[in-house]
N, C-alpha and C. Protein backbone atom coordinates (compact mmCIF):
# COMPACT_ATOMS: atom_id res chain seq x y z
N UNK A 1 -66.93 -138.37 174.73
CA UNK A 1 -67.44 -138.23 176.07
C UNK A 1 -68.84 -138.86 176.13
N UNK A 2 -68.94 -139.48 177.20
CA UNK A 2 -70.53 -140.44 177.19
C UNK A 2 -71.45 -139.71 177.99
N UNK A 3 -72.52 -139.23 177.58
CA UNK A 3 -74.15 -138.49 177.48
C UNK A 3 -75.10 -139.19 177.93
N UNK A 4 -75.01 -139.22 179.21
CA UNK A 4 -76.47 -140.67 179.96
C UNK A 4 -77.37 -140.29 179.47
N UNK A 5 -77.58 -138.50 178.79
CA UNK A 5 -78.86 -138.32 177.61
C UNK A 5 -79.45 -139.08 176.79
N UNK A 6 -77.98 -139.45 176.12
CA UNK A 6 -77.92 -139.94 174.64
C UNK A 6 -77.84 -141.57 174.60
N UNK A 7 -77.55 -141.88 176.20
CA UNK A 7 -77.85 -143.46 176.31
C UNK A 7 -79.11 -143.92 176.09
N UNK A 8 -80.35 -143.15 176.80
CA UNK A 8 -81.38 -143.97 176.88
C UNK A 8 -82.36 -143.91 175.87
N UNK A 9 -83.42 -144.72 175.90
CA UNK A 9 -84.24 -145.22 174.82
C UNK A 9 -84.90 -143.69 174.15
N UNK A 10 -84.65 -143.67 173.36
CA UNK A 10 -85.28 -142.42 172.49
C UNK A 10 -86.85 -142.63 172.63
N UNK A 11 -87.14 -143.31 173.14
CA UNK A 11 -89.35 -143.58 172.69
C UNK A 11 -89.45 -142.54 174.06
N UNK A 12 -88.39 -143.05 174.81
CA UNK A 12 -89.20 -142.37 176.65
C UNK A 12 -88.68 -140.77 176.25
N UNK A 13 -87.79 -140.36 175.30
CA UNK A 13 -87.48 -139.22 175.45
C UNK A 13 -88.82 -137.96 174.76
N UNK A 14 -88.85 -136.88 175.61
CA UNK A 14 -89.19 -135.92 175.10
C UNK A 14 -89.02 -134.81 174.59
N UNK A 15 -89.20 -134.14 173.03
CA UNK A 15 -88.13 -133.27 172.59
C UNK A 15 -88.94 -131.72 172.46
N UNK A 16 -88.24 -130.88 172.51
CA UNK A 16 -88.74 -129.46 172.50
C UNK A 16 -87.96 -128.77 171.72
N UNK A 17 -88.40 -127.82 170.98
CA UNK A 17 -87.70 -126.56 170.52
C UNK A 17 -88.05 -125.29 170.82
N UNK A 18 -86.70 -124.49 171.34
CA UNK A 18 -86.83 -123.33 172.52
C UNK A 18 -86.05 -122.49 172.02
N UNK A 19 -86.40 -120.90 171.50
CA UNK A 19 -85.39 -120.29 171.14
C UNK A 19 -85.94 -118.62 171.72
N UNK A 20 -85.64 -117.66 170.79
CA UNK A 20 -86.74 -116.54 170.79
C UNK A 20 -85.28 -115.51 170.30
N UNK A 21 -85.57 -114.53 170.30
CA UNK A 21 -85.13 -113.28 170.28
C UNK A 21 -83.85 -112.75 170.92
N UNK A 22 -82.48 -112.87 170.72
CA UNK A 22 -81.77 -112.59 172.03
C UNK A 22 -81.22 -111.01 171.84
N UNK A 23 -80.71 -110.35 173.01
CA UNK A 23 -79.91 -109.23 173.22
C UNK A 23 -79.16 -108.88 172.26
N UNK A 24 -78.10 -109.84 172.28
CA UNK A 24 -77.06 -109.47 171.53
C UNK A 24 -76.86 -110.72 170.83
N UNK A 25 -75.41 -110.62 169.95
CA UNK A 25 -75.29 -111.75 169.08
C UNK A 25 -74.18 -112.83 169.75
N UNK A 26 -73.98 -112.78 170.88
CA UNK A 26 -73.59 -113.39 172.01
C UNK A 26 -74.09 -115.00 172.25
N UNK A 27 -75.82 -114.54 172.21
CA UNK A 27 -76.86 -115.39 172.52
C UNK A 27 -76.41 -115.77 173.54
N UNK A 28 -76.53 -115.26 174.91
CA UNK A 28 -76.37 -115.00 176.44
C UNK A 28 -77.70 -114.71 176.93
N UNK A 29 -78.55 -113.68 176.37
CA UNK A 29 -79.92 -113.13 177.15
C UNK A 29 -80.93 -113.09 176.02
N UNK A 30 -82.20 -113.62 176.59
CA UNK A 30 -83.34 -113.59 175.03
C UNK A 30 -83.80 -112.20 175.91
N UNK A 31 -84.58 -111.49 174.66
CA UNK A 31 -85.27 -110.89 175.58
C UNK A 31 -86.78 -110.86 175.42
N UNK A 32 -87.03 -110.18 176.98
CA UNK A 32 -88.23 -110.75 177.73
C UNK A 32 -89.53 -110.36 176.75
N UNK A 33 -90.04 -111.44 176.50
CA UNK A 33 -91.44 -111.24 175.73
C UNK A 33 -91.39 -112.40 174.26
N UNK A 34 -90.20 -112.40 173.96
CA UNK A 34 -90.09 -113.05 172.61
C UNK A 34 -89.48 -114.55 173.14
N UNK A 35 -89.83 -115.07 174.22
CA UNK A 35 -89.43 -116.65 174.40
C UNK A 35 -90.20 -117.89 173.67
N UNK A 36 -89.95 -118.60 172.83
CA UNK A 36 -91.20 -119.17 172.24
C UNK A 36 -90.42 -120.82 172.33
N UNK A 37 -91.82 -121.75 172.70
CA UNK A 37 -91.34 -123.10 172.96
C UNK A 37 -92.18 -123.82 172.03
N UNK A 38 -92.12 -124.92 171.26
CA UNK A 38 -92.74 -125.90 171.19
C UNK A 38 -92.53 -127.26 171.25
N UNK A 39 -93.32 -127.85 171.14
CA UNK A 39 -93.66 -129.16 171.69
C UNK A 39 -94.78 -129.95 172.95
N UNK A 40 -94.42 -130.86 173.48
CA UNK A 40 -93.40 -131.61 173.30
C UNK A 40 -93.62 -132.81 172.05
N UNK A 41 -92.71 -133.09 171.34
CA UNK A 41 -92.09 -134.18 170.24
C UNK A 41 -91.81 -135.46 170.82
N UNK A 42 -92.28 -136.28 170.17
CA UNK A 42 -91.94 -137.95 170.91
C UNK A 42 -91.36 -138.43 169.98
N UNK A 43 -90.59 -137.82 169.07
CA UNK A 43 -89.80 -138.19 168.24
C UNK A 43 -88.96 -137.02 167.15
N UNK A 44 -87.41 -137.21 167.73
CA UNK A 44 -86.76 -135.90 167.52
C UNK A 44 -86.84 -135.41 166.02
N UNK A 45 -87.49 -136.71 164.85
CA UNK A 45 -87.37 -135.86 163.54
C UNK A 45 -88.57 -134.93 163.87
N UNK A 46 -89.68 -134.86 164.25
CA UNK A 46 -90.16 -134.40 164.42
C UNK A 46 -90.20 -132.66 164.68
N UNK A 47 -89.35 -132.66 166.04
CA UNK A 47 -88.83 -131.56 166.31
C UNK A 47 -87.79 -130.52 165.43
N UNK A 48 -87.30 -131.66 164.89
CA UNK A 48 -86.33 -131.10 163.80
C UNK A 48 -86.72 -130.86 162.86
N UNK A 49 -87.73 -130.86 162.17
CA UNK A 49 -88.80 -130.27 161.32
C UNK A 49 -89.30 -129.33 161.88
N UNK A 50 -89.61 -129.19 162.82
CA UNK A 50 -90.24 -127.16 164.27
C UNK A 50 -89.18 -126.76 164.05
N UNK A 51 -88.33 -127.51 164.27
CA UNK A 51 -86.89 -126.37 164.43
C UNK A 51 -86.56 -126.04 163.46
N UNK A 52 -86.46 -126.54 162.01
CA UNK A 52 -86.15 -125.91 160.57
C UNK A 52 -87.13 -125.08 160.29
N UNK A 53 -88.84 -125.24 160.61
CA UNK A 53 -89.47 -124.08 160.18
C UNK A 53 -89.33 -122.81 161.28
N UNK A 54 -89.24 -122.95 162.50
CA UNK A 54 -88.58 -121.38 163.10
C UNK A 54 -87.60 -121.04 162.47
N UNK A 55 -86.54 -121.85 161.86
CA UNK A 55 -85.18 -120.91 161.68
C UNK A 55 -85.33 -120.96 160.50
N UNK A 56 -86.11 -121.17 159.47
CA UNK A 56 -86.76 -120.82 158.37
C UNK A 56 -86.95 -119.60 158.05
N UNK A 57 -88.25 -119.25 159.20
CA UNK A 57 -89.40 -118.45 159.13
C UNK A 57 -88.19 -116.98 159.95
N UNK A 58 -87.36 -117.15 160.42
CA UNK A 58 -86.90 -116.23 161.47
C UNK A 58 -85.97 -116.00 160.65
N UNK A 59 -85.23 -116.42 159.54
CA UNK A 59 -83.49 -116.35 158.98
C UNK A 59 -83.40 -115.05 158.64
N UNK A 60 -83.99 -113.75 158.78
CA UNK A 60 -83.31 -113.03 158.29
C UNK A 60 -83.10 -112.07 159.65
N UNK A 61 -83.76 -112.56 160.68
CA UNK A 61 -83.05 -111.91 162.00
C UNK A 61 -82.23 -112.34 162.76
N UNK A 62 -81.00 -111.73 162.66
CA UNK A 62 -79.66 -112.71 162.97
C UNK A 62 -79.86 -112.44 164.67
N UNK A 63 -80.75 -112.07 165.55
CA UNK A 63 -80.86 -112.15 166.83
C UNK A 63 -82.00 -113.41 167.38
N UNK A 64 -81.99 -113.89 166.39
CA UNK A 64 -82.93 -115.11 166.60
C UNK A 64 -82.64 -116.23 166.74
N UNK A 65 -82.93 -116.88 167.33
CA UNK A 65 -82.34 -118.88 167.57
C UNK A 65 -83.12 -119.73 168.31
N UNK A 66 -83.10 -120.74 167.64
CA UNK A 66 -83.63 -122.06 168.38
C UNK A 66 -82.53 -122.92 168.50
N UNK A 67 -83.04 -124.18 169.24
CA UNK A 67 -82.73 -125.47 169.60
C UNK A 67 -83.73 -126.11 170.20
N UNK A 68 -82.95 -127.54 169.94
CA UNK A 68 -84.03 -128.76 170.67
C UNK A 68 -83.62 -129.15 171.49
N UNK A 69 -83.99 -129.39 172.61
CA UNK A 69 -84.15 -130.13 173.97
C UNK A 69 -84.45 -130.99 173.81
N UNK A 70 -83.90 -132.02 174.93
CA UNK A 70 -84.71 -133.57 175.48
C UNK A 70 -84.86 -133.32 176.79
N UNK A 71 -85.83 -134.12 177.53
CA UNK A 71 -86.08 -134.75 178.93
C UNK A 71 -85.77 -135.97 178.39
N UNK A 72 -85.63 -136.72 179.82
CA UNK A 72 -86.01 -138.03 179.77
C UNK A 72 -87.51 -138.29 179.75
């Protein structure tokens, strides 16, 4: 399936990693207080290095998660 995301030039893209704390193990609802973002990354290894040290630093709370985002 084609991703007009994943078409365009990676330099213009901007990357984030967004996870926090959720409800349940669903990962449907974070809850309120534990939302944590960083960035933004102008280059996704980048981010992907934030994102291995949160889920690093967090692995032994299985209500915890990140991911990375793009904008254009």
């Amino acid at each position: 399936m084609f991703n007009a995301i994943d078409a365009m030039p990676a330099a213009r893209r901007k990357y984030w990693v967004v996870g926090g704390k959720y409800e349940t193990l669903t990962f449907d609802r974070l809850v309120n207080g534990t939302q944590s973002v960083f960035g933004p990354f102008g280059e996704r290894e980048e981010a992907e290095t934030c994102w291995r040290e949160q889920t690093e630093r967090t692995r032994s709370q299985a209500a915890m998660r990140f991911t990375i985002a793009s904008e254009p």
